[in-house]
PDB file of N, CA and C in Angstrom:
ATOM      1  N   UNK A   1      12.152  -6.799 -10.625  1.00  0.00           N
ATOM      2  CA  UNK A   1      10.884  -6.571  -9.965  1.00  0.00           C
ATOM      3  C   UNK A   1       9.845  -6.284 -11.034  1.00  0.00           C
ATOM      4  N   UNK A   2       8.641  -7.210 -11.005  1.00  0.00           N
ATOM      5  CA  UNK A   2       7.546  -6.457 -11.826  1.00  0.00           C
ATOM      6  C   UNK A   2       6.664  -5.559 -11.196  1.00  0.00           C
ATOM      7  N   UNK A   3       5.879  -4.804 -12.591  1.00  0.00           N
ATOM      8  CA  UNK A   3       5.336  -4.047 -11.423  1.00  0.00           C
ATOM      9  C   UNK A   3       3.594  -4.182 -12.405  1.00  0.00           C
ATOM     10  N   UNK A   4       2.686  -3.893 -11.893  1.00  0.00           N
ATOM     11  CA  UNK A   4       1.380  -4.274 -12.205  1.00  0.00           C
ATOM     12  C   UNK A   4       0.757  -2.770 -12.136  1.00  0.00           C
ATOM     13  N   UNK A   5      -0.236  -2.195 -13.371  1.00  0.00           N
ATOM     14  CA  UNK A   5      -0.925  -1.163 -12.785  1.00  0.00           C
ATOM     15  C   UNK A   5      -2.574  -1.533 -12.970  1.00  0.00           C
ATOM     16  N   UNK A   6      -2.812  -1.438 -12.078  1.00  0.00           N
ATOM     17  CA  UNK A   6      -4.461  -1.744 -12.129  1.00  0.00           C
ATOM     18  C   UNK A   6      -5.598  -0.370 -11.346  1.00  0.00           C
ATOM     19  N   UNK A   7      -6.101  -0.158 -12.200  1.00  0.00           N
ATOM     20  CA  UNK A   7      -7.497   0.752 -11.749  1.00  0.00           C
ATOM     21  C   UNK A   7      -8.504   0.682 -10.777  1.00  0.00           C
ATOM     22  N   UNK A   8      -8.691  -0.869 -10.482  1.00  0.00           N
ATOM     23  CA  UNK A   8      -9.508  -1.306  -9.376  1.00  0.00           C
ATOM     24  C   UNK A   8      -9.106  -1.961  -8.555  1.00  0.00           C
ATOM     25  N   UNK A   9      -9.330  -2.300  -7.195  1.00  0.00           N
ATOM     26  CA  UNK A   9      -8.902  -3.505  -6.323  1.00  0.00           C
ATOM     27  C   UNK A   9      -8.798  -4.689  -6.859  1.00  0.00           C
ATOM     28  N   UNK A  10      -9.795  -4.998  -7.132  1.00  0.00           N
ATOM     29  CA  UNK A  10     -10.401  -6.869  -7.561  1.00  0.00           C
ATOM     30  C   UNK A  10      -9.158  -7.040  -8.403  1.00  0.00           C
ATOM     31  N   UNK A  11      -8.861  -6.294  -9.709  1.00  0.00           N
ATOM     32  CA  UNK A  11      -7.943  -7.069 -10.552  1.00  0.00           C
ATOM     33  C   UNK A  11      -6.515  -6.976  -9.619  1.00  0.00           C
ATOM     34  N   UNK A  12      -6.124  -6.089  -8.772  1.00  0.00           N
ATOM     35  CA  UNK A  12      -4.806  -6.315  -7.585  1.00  0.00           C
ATOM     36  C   UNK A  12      -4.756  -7.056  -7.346  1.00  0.00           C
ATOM     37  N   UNK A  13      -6.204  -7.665  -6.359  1.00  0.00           N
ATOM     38  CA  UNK A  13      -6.097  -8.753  -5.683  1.00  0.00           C
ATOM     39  C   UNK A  13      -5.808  -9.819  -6.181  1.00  0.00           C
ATOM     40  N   UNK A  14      -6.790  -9.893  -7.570  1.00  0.00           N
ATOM     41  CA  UNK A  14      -6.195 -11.395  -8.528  1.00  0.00           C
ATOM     42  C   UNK A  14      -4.655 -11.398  -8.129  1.00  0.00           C
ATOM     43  N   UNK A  15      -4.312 -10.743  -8.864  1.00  0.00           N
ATOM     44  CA  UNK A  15      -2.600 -10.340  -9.465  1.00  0.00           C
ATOM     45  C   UNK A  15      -1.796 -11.048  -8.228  1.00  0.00           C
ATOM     46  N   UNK A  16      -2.318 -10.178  -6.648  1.00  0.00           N
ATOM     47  CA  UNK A  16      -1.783 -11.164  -5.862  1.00  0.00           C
ATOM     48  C   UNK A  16      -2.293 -12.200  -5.332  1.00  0.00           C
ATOM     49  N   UNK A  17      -2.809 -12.920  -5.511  1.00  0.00           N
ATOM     50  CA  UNK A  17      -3.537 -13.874  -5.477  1.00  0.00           C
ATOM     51  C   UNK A  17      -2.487 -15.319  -6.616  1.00  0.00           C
ATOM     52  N   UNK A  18      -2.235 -14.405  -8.049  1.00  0.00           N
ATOM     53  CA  UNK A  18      -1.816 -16.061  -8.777  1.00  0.00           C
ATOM     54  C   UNK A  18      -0.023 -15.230  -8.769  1.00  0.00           C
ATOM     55  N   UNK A  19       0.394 -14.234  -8.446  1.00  0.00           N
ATOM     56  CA  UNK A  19       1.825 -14.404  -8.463  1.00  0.00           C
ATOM     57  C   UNK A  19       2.727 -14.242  -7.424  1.00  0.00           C
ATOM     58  N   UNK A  20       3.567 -15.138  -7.201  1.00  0.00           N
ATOM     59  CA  UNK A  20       4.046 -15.563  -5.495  1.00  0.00           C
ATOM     60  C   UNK A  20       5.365 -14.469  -5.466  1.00  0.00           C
ATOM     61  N   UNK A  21       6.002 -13.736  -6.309  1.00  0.00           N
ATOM     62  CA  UNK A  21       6.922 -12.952  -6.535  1.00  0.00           C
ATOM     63  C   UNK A  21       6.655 -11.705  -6.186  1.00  0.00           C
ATOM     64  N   UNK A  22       5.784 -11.284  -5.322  1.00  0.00           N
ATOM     65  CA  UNK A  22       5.494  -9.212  -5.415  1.00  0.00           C
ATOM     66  C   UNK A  22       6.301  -9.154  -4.040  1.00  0.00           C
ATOM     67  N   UNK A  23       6.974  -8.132  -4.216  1.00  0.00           N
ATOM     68  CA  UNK A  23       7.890  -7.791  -3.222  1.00  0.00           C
ATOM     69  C   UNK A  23       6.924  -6.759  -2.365  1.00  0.00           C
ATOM     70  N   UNK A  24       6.541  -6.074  -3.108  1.00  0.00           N
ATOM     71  CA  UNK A  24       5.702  -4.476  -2.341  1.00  0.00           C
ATOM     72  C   UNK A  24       4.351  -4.007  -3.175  1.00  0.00           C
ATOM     73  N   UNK A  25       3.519  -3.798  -2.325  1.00  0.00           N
ATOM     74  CA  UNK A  25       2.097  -3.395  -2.884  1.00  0.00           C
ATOM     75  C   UNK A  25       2.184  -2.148  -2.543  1.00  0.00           C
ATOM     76  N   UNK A  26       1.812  -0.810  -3.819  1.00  0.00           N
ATOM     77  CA  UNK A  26       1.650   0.744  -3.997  1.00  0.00           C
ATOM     78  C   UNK A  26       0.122   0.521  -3.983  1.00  0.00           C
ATOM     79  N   UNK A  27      -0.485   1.060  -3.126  1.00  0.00           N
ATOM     80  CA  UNK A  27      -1.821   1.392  -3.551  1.00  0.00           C
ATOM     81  C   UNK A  27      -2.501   2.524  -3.318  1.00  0.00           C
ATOM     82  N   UNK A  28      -3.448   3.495  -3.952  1.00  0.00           N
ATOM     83  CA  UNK A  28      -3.845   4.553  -3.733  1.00  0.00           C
ATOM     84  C   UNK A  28      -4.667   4.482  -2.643  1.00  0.00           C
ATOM     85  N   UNK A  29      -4.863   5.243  -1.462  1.00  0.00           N
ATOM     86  CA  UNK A  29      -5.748   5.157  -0.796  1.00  0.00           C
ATOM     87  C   UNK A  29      -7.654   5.385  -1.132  1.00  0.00           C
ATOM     88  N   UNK A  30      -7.685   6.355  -2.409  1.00  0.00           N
ATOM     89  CA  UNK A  30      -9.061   6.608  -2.810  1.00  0.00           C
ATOM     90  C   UNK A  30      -8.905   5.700  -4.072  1.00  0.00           C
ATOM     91  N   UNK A  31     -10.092   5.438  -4.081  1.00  0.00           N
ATOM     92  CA  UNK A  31     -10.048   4.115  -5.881  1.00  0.00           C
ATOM     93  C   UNK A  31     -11.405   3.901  -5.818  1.00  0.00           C
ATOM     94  N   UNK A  32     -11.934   3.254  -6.802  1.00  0.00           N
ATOM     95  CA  UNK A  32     -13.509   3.340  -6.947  1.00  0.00           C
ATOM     96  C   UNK A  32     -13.447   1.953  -6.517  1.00  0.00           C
ATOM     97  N   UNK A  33     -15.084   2.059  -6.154  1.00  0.00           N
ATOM     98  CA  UNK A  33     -15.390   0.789  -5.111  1.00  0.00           C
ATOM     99  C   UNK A  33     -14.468   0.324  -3.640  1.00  0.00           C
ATOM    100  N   UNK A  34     -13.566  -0.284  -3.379  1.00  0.00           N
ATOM    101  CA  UNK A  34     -12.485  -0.703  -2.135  1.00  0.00           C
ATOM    102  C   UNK A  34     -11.804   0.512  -2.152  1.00  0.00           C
ATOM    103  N   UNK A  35     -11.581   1.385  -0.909  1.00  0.00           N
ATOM    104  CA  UNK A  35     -10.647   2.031  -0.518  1.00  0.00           C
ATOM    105  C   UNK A  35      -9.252   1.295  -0.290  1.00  0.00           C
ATOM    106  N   UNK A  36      -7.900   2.295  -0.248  1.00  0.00           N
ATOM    107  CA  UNK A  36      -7.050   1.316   0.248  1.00  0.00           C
ATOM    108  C   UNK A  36      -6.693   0.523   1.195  1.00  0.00           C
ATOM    109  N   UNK A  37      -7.318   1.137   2.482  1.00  0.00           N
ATOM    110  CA  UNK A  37      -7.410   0.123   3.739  1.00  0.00           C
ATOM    111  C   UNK A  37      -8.597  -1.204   3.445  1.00  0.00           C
ATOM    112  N   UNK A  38      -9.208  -0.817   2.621  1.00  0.00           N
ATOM    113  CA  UNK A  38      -9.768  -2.383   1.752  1.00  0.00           C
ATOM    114  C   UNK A  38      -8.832  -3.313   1.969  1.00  0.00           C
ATOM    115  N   UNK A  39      -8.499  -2.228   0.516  1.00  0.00           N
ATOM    116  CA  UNK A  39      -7.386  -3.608  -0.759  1.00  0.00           C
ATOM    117  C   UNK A  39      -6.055  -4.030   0.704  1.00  0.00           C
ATOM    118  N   UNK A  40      -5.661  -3.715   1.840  1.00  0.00           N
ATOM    119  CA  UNK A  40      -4.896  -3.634   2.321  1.00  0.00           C
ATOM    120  C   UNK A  40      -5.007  -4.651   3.282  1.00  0.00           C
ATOM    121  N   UNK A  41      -6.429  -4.526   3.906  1.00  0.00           N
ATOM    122  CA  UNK A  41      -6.805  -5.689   4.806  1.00  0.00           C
ATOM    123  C   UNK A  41      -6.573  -6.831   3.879  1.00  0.00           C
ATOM    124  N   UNK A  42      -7.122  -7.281   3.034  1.00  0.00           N
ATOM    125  CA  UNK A  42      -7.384  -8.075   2.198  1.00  0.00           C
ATOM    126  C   UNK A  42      -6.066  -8.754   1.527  1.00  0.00           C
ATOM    127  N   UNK A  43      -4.502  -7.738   1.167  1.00  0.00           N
ATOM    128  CA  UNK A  43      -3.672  -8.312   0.404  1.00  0.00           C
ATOM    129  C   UNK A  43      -2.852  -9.200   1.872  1.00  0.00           C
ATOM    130  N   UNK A  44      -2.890  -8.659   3.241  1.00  0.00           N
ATOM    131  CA  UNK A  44      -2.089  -8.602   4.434  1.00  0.00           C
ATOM    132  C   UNK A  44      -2.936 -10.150   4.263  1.00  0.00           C
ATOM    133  N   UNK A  45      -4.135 -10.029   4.468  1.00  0.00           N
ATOM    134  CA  UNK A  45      -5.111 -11.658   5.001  1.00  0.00           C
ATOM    135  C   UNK A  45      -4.300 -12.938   3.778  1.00  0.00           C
ATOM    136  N   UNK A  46      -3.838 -12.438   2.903  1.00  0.00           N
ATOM    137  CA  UNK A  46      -3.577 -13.531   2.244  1.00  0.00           C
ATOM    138  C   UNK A  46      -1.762 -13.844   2.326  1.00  0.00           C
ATOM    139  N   UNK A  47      -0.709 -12.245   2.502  1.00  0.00           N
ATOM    140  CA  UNK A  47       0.168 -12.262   2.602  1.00  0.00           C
ATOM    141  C   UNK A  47       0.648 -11.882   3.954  1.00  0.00           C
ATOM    142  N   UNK A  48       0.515 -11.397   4.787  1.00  0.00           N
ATOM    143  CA  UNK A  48       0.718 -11.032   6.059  1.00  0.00           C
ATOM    144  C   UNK A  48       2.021 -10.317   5.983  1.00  0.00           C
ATOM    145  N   UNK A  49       3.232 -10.541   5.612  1.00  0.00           N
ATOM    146  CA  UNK A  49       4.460  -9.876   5.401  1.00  0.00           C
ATOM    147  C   UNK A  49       4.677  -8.859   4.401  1.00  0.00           C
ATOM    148  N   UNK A  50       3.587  -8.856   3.540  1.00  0.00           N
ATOM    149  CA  UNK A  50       3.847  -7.664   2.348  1.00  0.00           C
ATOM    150  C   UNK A  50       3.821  -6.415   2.695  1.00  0.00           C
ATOM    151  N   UNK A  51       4.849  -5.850   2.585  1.00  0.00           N
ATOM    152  CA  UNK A  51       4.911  -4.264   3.174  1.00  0.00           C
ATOM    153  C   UNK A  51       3.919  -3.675   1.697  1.00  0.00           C
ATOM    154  N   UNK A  52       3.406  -2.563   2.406  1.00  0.00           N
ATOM    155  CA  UNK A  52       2.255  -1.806   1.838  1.00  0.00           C
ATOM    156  C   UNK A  52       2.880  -0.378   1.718  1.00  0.00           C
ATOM    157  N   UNK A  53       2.451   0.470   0.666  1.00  0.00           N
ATOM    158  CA  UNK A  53       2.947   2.063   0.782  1.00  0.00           C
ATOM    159  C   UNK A  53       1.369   2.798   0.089  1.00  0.00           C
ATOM    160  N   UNK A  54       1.174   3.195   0.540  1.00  0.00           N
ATOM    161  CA  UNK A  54      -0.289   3.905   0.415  1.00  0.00           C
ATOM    162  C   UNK A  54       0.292   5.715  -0.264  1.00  0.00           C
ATOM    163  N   UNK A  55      -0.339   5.495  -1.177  1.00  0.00           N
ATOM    164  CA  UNK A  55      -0.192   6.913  -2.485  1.00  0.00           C
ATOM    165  C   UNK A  55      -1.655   7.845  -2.123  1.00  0.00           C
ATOM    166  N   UNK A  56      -1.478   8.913  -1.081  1.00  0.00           N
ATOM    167  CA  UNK A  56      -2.974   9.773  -1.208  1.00  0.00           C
ATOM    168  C   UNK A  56      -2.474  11.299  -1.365  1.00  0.00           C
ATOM    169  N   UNK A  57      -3.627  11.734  -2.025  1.00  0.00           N
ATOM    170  CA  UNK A  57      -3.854  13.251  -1.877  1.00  0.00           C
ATOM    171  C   UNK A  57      -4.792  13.836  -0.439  1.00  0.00           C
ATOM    172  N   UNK A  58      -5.300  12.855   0.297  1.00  0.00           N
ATOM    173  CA  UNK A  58      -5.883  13.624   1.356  1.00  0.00           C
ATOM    174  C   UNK A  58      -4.936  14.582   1.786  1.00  0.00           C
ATOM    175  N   UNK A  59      -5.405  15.146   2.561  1.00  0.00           N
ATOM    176  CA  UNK A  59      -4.959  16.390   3.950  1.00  0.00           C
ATOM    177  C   UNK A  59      -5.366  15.776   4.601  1.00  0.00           C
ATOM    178  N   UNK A  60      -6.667  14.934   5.246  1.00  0.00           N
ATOM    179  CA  UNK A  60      -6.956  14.684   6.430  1.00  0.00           C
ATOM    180  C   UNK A  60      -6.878  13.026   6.339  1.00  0.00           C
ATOM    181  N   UNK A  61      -5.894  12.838   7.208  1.00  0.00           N
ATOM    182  CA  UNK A  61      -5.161  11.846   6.787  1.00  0.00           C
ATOM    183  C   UNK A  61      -6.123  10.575   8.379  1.00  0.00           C
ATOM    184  N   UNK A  62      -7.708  11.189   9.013  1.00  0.00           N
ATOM    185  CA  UNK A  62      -7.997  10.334  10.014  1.00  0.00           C
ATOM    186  C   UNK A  62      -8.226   9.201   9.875  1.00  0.00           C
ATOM    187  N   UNK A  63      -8.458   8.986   8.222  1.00  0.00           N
ATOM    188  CA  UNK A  63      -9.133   7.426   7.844  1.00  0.00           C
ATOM    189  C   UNK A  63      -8.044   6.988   7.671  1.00  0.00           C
ATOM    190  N   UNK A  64      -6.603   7.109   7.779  1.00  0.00           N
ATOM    191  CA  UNK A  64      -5.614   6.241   7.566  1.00  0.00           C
ATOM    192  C   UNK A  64      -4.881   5.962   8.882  1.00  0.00           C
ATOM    193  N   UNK A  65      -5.766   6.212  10.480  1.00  0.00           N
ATOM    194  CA  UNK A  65      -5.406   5.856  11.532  1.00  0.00           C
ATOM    195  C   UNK A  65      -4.935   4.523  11.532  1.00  0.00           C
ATOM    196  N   UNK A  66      -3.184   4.201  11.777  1.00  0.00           N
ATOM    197  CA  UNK A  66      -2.999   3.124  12.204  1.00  0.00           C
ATOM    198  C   UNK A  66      -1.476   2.937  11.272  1.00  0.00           C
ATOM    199  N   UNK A  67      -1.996   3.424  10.172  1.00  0.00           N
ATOM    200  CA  UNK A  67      -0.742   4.038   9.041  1.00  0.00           C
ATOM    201  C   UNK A  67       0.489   4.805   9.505  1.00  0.00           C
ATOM    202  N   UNK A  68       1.619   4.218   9.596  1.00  0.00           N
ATOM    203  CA  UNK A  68       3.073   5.029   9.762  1.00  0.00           C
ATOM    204  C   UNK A  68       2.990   5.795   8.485  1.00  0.00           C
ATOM    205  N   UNK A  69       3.806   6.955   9.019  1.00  0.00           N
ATOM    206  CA  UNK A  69       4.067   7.987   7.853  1.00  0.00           C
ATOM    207  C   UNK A  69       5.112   7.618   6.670  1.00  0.00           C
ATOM    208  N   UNK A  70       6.008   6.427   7.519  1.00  0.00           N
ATOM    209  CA  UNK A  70       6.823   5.725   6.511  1.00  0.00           C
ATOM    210  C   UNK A  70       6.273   4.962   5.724  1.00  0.00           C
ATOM    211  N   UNK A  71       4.720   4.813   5.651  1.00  0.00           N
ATOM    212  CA  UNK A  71       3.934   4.278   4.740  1.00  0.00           C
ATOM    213  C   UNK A  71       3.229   4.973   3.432  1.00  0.00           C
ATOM    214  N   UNK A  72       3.371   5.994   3.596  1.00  0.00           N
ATOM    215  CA  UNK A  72       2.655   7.328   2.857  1.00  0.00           C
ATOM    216  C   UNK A  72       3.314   7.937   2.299  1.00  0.00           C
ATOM    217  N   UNK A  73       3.068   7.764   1.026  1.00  0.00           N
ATOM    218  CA  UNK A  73       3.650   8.728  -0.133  1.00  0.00           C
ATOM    219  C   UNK A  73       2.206   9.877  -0.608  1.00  0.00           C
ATOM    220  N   UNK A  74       2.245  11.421   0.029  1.00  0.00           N
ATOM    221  CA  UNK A  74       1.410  12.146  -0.053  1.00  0.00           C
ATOM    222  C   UNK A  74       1.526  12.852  -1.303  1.00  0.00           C
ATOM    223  N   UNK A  75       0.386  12.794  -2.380  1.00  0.00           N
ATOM    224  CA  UNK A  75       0.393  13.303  -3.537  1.00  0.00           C
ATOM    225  C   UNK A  75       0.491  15.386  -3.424  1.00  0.00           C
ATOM    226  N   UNK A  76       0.927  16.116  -4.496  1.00  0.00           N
ATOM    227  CA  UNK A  76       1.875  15.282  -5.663  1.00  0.00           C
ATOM    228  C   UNK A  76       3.078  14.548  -4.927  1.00  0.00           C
ATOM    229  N   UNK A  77       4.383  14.164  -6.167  1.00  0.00           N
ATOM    230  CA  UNK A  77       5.323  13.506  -5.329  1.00  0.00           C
ATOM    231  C   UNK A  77       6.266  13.839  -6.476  1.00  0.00           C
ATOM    232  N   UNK A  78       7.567  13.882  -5.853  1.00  0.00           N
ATOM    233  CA  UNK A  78       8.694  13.852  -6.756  1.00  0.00           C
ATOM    234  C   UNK A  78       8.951  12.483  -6.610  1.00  0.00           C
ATOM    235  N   UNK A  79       9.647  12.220  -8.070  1.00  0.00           N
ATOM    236  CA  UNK A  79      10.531  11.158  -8.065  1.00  0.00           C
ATOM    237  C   UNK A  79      11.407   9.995  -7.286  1.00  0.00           C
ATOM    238  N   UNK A  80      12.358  11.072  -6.726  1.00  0.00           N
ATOM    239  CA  UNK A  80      13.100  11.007  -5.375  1.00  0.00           C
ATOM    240  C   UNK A  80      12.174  10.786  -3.981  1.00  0.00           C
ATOM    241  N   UNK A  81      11.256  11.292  -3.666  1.00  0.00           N
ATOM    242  CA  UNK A  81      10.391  10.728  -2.947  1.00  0.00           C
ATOM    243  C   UNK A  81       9.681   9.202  -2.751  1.00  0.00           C
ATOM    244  N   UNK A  82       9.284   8.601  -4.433  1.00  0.00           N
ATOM    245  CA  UNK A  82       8.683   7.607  -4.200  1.00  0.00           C
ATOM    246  C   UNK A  82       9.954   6.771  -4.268  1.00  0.00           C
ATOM    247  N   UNK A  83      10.754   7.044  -4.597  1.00  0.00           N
ATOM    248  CA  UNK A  83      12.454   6.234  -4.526  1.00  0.00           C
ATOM    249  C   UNK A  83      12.761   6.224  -3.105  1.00  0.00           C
ATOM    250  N   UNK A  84      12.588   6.747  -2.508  1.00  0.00           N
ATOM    251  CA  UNK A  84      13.202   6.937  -1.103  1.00  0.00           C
ATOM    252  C   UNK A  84      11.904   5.992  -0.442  1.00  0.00           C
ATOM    253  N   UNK A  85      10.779   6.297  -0.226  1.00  0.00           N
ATOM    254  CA  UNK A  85       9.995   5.190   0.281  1.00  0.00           C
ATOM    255  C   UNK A  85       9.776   3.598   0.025  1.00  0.00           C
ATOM    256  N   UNK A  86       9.928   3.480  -1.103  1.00  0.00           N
ATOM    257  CA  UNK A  86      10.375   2.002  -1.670  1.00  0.00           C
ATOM    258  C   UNK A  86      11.183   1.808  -1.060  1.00  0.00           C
ATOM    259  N   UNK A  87      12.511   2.330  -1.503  1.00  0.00           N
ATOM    260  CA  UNK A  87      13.872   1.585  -0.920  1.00  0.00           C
ATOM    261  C   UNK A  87      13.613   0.801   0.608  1.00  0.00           C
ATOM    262  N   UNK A  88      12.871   2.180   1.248  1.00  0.00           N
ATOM    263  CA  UNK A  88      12.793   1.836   2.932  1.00  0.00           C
ATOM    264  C   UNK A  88      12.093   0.486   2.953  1.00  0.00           C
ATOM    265  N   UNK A  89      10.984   0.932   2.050  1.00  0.00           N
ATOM    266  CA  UNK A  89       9.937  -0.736   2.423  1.00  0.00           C
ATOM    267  C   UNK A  89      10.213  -1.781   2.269  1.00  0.00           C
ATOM    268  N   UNK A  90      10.992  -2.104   0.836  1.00  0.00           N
ATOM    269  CA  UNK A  90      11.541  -3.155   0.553  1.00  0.00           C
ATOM    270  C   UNK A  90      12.930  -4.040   1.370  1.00  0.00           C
ATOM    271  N   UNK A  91      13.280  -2.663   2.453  1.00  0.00           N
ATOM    272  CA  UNK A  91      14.260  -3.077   3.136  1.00  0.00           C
ATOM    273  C   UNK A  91      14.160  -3.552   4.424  1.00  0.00           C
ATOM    274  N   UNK A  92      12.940  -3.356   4.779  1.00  0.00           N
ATOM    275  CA  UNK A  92      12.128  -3.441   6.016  1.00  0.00           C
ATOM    276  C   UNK A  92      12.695  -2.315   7.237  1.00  0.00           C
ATOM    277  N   UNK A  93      12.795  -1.679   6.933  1.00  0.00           N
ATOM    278  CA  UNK A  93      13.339  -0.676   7.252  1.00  0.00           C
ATOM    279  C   UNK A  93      12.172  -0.245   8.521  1.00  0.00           C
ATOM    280  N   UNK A  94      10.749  -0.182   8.136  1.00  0.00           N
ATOM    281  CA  UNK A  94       9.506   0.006   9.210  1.00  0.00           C
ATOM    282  C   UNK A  94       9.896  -1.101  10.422  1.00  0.00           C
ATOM    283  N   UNK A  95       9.408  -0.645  11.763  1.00  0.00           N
ATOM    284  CA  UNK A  95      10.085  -1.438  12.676  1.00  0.00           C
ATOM    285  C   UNK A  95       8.313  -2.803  12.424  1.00  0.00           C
ATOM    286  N   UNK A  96       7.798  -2.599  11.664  1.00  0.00           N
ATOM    287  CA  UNK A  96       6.475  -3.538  11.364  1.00  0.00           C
ATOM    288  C   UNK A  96       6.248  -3.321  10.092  1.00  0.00           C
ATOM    289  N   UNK A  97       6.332  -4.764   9.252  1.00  0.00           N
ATOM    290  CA  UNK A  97       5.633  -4.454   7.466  1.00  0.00           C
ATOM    291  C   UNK A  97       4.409  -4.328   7.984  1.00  0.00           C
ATOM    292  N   UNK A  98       3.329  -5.045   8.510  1.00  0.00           N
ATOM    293  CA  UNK A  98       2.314  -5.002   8.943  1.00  0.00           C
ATOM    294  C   UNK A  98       1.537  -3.612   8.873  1.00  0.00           C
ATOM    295  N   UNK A  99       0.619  -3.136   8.130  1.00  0.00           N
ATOM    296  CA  UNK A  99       0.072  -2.050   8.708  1.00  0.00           C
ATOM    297  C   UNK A  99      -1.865  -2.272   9.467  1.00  0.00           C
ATOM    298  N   UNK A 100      -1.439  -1.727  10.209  1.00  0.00           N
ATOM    299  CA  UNK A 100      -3.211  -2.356  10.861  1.00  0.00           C
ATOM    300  C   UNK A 100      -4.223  -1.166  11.379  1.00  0.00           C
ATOM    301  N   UNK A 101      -5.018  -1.861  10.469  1.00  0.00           N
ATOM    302  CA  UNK A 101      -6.324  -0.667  10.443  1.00  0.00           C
ATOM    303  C   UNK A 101      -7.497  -0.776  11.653  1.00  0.00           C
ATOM    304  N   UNK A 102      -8.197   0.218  11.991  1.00  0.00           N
ATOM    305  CA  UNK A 102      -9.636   0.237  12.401  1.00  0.00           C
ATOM    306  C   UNK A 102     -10.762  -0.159  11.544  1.00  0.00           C
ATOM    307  N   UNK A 103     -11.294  -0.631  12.138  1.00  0.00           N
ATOM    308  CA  UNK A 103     -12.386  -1.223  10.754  1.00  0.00           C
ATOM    309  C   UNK A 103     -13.602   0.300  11.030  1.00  0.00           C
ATOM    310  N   UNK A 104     -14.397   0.223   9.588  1.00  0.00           N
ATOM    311  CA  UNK A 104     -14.773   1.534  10.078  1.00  0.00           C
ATOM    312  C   UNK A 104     -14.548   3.147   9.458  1.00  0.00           C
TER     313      UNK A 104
END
């Protein structure tokens, strides 16, 4: 599995955009410019099956209405934590990879 770290949306999106191999997209929910329900609408419109796991420090978790908790890795995080949520995603383990937002 590779894995990509990028600072902004736009260069993600490239990334998935020219490589047909990404098993699972980590993305932070706060990031400058695109939030993650951005980058999320946007990777789903091009991949539709890519399970998503969203990395936040909120507490108020209302802007991520629509988000399973099996999607959320809440900052900080142990190790064993982001191991245990991968595994699930990559296994499809969510009864939907799909995650679907409110626009808004």
């Amino acid at each position: 599995m590779r894995c990509w770290r990028r600072e902004a949306a736009g260069p993600a999106l490239d990334v998935l955009a020219r490589e047909p191999k990404i098993d699972l997209m980590i993305v932070d929910f706060a990031m400058p410019g695109m939030n993650g329900a951005e980058v999320a609408r946007q990777a789903q419109a091009r991949r539709p099956s890519l399970p998503i796991l969203f990395v936040t420090g909120f507490s108020d978790r209302s802007r991520m209405a629509g988000v399973d908790e099996t999607h959320i890795l809440a900052k900080p995080f142990v190790y064993d934590e982001l191991a245990s949520k991968v595994r699930f995603c990559l296994a499809g383990g969510a009864s939907e990879k799909i995650v679907r937002f409110r626009r808004g």
